[in-house]
Protein backbone atom coordinates (compact mmCIF):
# COMPACT_ATOMS: atom_id res chain seq x y z
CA UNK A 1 10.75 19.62 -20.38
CA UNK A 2 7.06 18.91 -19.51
CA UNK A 3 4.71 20.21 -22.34
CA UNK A 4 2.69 23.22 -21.13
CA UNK A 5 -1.85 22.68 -20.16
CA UNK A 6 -2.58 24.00 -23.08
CA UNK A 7 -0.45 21.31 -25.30
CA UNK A 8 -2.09 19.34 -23.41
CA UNK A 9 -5.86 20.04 -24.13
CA UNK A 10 -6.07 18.23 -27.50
CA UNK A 11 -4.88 15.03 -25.29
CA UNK A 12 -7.30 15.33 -22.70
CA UNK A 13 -10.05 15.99 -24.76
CA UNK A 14 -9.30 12.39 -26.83
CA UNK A 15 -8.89 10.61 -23.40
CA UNK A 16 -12.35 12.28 -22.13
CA UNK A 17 -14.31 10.74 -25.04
CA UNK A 18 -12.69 7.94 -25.14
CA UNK A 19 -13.59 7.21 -21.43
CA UNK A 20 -16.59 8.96 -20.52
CA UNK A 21 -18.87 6.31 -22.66
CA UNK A 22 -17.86 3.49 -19.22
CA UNK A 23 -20.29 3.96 -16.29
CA UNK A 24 -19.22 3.36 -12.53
CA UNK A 25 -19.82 -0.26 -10.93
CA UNK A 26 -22.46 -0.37 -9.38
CA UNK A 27 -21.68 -1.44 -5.72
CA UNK A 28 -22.94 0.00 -2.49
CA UNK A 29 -19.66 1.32 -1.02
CA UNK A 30 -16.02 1.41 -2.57
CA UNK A 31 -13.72 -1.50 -1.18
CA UNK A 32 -10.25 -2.33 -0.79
CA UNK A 33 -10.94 -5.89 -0.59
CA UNK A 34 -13.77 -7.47 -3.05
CA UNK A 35 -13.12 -10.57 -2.79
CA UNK A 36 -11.66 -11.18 -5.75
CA UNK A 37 -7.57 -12.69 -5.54
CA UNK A 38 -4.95 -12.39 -8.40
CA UNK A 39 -3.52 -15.43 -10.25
CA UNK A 40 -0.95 -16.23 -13.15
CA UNK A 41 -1.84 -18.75 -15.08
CA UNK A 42 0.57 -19.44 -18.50
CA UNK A 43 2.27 -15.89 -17.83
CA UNK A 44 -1.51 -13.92 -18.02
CA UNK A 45 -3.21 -12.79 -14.93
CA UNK A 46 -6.60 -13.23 -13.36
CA UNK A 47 -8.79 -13.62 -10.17
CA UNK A 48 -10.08 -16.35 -8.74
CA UNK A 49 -12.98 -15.58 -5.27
CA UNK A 50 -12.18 -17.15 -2.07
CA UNK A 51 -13.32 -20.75 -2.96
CA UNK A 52 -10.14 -20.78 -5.37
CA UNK A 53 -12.60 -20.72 -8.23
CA UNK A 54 -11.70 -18.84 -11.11
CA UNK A 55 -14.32 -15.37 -11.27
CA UNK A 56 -11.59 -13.64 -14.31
CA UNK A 57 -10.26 -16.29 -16.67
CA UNK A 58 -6.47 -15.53 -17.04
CA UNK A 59 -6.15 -12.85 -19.86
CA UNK A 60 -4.19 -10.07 -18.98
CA UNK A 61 -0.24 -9.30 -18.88
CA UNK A 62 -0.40 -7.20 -15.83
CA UNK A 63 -2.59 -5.91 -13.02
CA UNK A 64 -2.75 -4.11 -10.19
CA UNK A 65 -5.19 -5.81 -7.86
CA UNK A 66 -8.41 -4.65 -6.78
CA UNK A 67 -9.20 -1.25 -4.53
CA UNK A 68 -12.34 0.11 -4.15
CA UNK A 69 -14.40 -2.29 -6.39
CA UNK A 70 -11.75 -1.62 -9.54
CA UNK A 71 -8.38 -2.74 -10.41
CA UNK A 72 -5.94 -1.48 -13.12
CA UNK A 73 -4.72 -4.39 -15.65
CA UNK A 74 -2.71 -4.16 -18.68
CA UNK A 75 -3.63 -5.86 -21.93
CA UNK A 76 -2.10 -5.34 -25.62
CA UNK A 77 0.16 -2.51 -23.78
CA UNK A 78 -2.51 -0.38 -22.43
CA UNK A 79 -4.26 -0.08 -19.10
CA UNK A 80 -7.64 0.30 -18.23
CA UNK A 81 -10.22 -0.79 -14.83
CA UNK A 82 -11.95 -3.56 -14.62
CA UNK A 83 -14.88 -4.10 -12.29
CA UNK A 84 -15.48 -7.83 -10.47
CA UNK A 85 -17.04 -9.32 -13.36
CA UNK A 86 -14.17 -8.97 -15.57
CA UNK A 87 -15.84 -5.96 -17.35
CA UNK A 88 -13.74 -2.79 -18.43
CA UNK A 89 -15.31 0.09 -16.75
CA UNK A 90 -12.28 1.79 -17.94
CA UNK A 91 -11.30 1.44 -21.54
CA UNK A 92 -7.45 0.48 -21.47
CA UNK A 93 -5.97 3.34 -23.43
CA UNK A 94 -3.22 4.63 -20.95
CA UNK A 95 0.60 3.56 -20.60
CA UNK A 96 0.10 3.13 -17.32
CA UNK A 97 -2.13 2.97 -14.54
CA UNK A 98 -1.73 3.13 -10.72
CA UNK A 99 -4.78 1.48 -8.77
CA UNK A 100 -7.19 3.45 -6.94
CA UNK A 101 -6.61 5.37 -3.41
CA UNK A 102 -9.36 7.98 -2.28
CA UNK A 103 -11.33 7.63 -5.94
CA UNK A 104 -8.17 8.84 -7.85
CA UNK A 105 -5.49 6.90 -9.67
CA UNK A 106 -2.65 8.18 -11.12
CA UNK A 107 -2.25 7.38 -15.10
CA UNK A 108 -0.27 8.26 -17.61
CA UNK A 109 -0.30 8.38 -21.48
CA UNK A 110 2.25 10.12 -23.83
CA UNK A 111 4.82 10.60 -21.33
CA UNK A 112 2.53 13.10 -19.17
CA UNK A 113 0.87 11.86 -15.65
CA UNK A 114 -2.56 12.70 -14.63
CA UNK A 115 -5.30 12.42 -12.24
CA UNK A 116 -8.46 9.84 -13.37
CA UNK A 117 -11.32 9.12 -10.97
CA UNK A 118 -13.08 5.57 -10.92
CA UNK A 119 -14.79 6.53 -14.45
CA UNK A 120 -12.31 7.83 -16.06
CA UNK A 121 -12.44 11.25 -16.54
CA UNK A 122 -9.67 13.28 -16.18
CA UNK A 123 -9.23 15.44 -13.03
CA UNK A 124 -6.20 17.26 -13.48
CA UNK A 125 -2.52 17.45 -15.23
CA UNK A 126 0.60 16.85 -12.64
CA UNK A 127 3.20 19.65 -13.23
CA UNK A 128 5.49 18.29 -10.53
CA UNK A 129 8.50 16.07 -10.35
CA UNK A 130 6.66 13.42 -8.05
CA UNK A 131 3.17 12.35 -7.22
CA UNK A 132 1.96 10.13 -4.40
CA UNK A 133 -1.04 8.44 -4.04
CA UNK A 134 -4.07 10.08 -2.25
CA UNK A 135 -4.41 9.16 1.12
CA UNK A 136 -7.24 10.43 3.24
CA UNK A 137 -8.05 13.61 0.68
CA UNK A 138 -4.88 14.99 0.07
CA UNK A 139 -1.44 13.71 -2.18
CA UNK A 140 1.57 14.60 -1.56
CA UNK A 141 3.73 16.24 -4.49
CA UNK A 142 7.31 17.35 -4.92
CA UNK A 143 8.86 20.30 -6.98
CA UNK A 144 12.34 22.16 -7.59
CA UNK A 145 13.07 19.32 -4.16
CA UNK A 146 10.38 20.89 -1.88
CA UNK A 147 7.46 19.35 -1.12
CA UNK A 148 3.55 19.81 -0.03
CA UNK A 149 0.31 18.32 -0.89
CA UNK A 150 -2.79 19.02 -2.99
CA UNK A 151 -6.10 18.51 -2.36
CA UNK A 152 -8.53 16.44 -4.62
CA UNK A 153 -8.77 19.65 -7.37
CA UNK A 154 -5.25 19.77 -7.54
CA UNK A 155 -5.10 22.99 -6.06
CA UNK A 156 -2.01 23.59 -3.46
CA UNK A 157 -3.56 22.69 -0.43
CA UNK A 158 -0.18 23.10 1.87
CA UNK A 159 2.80 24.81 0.38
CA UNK A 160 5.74 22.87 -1.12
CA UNK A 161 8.11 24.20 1.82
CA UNK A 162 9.76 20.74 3.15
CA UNK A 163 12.29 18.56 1.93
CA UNK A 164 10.46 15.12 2.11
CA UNK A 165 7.48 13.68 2.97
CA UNK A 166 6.45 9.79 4.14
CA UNK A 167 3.75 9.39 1.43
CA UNK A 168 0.88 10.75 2.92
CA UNK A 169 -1.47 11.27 5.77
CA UNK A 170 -2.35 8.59 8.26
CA UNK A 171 -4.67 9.20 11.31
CA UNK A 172 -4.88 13.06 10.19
CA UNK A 173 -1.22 13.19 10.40
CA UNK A 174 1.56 13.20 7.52
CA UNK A 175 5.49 12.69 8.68
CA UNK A 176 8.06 15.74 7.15
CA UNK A 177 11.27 16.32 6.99
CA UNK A 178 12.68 19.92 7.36
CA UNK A 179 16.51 20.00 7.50
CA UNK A 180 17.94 17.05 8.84
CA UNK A 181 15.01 15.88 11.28
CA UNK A 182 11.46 14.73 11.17
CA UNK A 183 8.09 15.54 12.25
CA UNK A 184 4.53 16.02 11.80
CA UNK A 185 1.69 18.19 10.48
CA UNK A 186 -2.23 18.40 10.40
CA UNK A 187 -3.82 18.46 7.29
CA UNK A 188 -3.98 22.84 8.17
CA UNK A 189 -0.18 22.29 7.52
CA UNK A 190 0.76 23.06 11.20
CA UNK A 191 3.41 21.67 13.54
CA UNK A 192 1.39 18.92 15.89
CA UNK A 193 4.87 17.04 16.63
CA UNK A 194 8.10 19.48 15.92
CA UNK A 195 10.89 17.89 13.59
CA UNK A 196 13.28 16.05 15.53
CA UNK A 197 13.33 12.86 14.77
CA UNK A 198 16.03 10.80 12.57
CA UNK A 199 13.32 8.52 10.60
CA UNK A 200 9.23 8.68 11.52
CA UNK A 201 6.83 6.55 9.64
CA UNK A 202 3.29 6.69 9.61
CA UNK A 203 0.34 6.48 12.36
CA UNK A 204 -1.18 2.99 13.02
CA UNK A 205 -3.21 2.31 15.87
CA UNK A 206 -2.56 5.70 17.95
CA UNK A 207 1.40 5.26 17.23
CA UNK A 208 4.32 5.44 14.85
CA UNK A 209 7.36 4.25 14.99
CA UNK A 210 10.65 6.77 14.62
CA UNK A 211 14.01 6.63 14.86
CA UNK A 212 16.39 8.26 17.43
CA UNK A 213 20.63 7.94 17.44
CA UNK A 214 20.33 4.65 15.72
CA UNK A 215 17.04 2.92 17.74
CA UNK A 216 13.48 2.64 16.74
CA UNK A 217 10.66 3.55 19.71
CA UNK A 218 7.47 4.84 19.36
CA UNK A 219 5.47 8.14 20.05
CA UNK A 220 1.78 8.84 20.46
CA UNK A 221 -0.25 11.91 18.58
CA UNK A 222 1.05 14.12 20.93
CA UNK A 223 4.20 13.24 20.31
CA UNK A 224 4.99 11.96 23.60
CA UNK A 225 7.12 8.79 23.79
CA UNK A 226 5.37 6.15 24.62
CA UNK A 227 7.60 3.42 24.02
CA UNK A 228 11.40 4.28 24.52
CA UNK A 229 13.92 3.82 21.17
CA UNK A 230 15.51 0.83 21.76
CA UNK A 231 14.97 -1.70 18.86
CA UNK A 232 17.33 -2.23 15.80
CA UNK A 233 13.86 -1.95 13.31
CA UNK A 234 10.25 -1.59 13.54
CA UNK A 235 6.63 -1.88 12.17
CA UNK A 236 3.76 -0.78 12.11
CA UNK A 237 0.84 -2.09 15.19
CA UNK A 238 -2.00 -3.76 13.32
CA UNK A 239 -4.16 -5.65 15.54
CA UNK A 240 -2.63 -4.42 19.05
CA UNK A 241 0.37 -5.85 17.90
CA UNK A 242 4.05 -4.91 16.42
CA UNK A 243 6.79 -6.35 14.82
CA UNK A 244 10.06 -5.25 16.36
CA UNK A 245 13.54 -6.83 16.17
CA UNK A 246 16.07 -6.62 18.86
CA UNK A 247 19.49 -8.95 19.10
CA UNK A 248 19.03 -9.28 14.87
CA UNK A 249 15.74 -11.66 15.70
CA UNK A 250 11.97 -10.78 15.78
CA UNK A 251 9.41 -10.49 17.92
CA UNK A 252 5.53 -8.79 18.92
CA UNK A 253 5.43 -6.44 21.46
CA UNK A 254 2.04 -4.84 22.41
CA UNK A 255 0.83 -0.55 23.01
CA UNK A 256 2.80 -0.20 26.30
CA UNK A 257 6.27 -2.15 24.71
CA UNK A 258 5.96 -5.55 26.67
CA UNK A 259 7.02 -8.53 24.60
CA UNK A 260 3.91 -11.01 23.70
CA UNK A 261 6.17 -12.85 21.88
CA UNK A 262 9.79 -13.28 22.43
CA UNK A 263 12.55 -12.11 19.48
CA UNK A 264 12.95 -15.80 17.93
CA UNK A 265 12.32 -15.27 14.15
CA UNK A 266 14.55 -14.60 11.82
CA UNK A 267 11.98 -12.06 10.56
CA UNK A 268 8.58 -11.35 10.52
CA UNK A 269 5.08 -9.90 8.54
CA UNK A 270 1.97 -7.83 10.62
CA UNK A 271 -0.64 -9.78 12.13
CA UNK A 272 -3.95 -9.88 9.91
CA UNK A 273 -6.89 -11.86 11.09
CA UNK A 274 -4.85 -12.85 13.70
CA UNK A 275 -2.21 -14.85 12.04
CA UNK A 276 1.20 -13.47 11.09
CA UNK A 277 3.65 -15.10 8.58
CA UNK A 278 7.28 -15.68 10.32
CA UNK A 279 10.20 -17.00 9.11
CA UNK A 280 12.22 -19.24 11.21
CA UNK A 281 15.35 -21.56 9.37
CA UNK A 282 15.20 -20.08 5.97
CA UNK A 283 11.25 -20.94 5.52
CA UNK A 284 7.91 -18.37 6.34
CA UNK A 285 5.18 -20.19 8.11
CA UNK A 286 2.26 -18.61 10.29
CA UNK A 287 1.83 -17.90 14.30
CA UNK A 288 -0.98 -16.91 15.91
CA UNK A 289 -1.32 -13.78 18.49
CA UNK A 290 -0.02 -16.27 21.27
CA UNK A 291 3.24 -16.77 19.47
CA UNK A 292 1.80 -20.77 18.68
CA UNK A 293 2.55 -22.17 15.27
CA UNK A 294 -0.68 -22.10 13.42
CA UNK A 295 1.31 -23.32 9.97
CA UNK A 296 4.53 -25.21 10.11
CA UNK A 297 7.34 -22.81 7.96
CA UNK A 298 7.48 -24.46 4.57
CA UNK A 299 7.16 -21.86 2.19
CA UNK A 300 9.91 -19.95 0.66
CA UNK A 301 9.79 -16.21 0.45
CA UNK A 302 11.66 -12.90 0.12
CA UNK A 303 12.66 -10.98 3.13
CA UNK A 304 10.55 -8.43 4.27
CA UNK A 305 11.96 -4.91 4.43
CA UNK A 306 10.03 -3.16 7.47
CA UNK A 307 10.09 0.31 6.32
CA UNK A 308 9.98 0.09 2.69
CA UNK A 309 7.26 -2.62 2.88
CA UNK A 310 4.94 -1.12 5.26
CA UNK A 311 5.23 2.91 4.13
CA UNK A 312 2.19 2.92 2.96
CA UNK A 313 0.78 1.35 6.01
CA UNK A 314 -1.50 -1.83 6.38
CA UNK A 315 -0.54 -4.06 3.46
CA UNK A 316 -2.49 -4.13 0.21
CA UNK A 317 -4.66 -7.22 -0.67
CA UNK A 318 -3.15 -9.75 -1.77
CA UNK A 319 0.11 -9.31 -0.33
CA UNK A 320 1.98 -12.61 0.30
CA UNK A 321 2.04 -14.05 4.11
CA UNK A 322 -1.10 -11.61 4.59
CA UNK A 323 -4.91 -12.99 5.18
CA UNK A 324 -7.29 -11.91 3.82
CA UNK A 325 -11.20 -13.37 4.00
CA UNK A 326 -9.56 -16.23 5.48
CA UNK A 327 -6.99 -16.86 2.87
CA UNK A 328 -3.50 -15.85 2.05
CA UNK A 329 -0.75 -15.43 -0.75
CA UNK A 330 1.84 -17.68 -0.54
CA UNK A 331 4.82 -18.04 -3.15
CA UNK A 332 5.55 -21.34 -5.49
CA UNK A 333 8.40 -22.07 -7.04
CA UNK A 334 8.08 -20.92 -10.55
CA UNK A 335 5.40 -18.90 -10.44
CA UNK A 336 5.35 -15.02 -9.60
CA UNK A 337 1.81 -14.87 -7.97
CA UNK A 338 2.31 -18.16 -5.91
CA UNK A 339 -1.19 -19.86 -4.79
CA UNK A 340 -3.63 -19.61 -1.85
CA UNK A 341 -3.75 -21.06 1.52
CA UNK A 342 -6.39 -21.54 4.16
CA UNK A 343 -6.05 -21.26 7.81
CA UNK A 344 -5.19 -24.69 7.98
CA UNK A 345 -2.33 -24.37 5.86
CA UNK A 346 -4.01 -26.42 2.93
CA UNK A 347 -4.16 -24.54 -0.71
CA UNK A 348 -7.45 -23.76 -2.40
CA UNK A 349 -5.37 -22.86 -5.54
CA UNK A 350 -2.21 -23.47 -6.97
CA UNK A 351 -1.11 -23.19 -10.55
């Protein structure tokens, strides 16, 4: 049984002292990509800047990567922020701690979950069963198996009336499920696309991709189709381009569902500063937007999962076969984190 607010005051009121003495980083706008890149060095992590020198000597036994100028990291147990400099802006006294979406992170400490902003202080207790992230004001929440969102005070901003939601809102629209089918609603809560759809995912570019009798198209914010089902799975467009596979092989097709490149890989990441990682004969290398090798495959890597991987929509920083200021993740054989590559292919850091 969760404990009731008022048990709860004599907790919040520790965690409020204990963090209000930290003070915001000072930056001039919150950013999901600092600069900063995680590393594992002798089972502790730390950051290293795009050089491959080391910014955060390796000290911590978790983190959660930078967003918006902080990231969560774990040390003796507990959780706290960091800002670039390797300060705690946060003092690491909770169990656990998500990273920052919207200037709210979810924590949690004595087996209750709460709401922190970027200093700290507590916003509000979650009496639900589930809690996403916020994404563009507004979290989505499930109780009793219904579901709805709050806004940034916690208060019920649309009613918990459907029976699952994809995360959050993207492009001012959030996916639902009512019954069997799926659909989507404005941030008012109203039908802009009625449910009937198998699967939906999220908004990227003008479209998402859904699912209809067992093929994967995709619809504009109208809801129109705009590119008939007819693939066996789907991504999301980055860059004017997505990642669809047809005949069990992958390929790029572009807004109006022409192939740009052919189904030829055996599968396949979204295009970010106009690379994308591919995997062709067991090993992930890079193409550019012309479907030309720009790295030979020679890394090994998991298998991307389309759907699961990309709910949340355009990667997160850091993610492996993904660049980022001109560099990218890729994995090493005994190490978790991997090292860092360069357009060229060459690696700035390695363990």
């Amino acid at each position: 049984m969760r404990p009731s607010h008022l048990s709860l005051l004599p907790l919040f009121t520790f965690l409020l002292s204990a963090c209000s003495e930290t003070e915001l980083s000072k930056h001039d706008s919150p950013s999901s990509a600092p600069g900063l890149y995680p590393i594992e060095v002798g089972g502790k992590c730390g950051f290293i800047n795009i050089d491959g020198q080391p910014v955060i000597g390796p000290q911590f036994d978790e983190e959660r990567g930078f967003s918006e100028h902080l990231a969560a990291v774990e040390i003796s147990r507990k959780w706290g922020f960091i800002d670039t400099s390797g300060r705690f802006a946060v003092d690491p006294v909770f169990d656990y701690l998500d990273d920052l979406n919207d200037g709210v992170a979810q924590a949690q400490i004595g087996g209750t979950w709460i709401d922190i902003d970027r200093t700290g202080r507590i916003l509000l207790p979650l009496p639900f069963d589930r809690h996403a992230d916020f994404m563009e004001g507004f979290a989505w929440v499930s109780s009793g198996g219904r579901s709805g969102f709050i806004d940034k005070m916690g208060r019920i901003a649309i009613p918990l009336q459907f029976e699952d939601v994809d995360f959050g809102f993207r492009e001012g629209l959030a996916a639902v499920r009512l019954g069997e089918k799926w659909g989507y609603i404005d941030k008012s809560g109203r039908y802009v696309i009625n449910p009937q759809f198998d699967w939906t995912g999220g908004f990227s570019e003008g479209l998402a991709a859904i699912l209809m009798r067992g093929e994967f198209g995709y619809i504009d914010r109208a809801g129109e189709m705009v590119i008939k089902p007819q693939f066996e799975d789907a991504g999301n467009f980055g860059e004017g381009l997505a990642a669809v596979e047809f005949g069990k092989k992958w390929g790029y097709i572009d807004k109006r569902g022409r192939y740009i490149i052919n189904p030829q890989f055996d599968d396949s990441a979204d295009f970010y500063e106009g690379l994308a990682g591919v995997k062709l004969g067991g090993k992930w290398g890079f193409i550019d937007e012309s479907g030309r090798t720009a790295i030979a495959p020679q890394f090994h890597g998991h298998d991307f999962r389309l759907r699961d991987l990309r709910v949340f929509g355009r990667g997160s920083y850091g993610e492996e076969f993904s660049f980022y200021g001109g560099i990218a993740r890729v994995p090493l054989p005994g190490n978790s984190y991997g090292g860092y590559i360069n357009k060229s292919g060459k690696f700035i850091w390695k363990p």
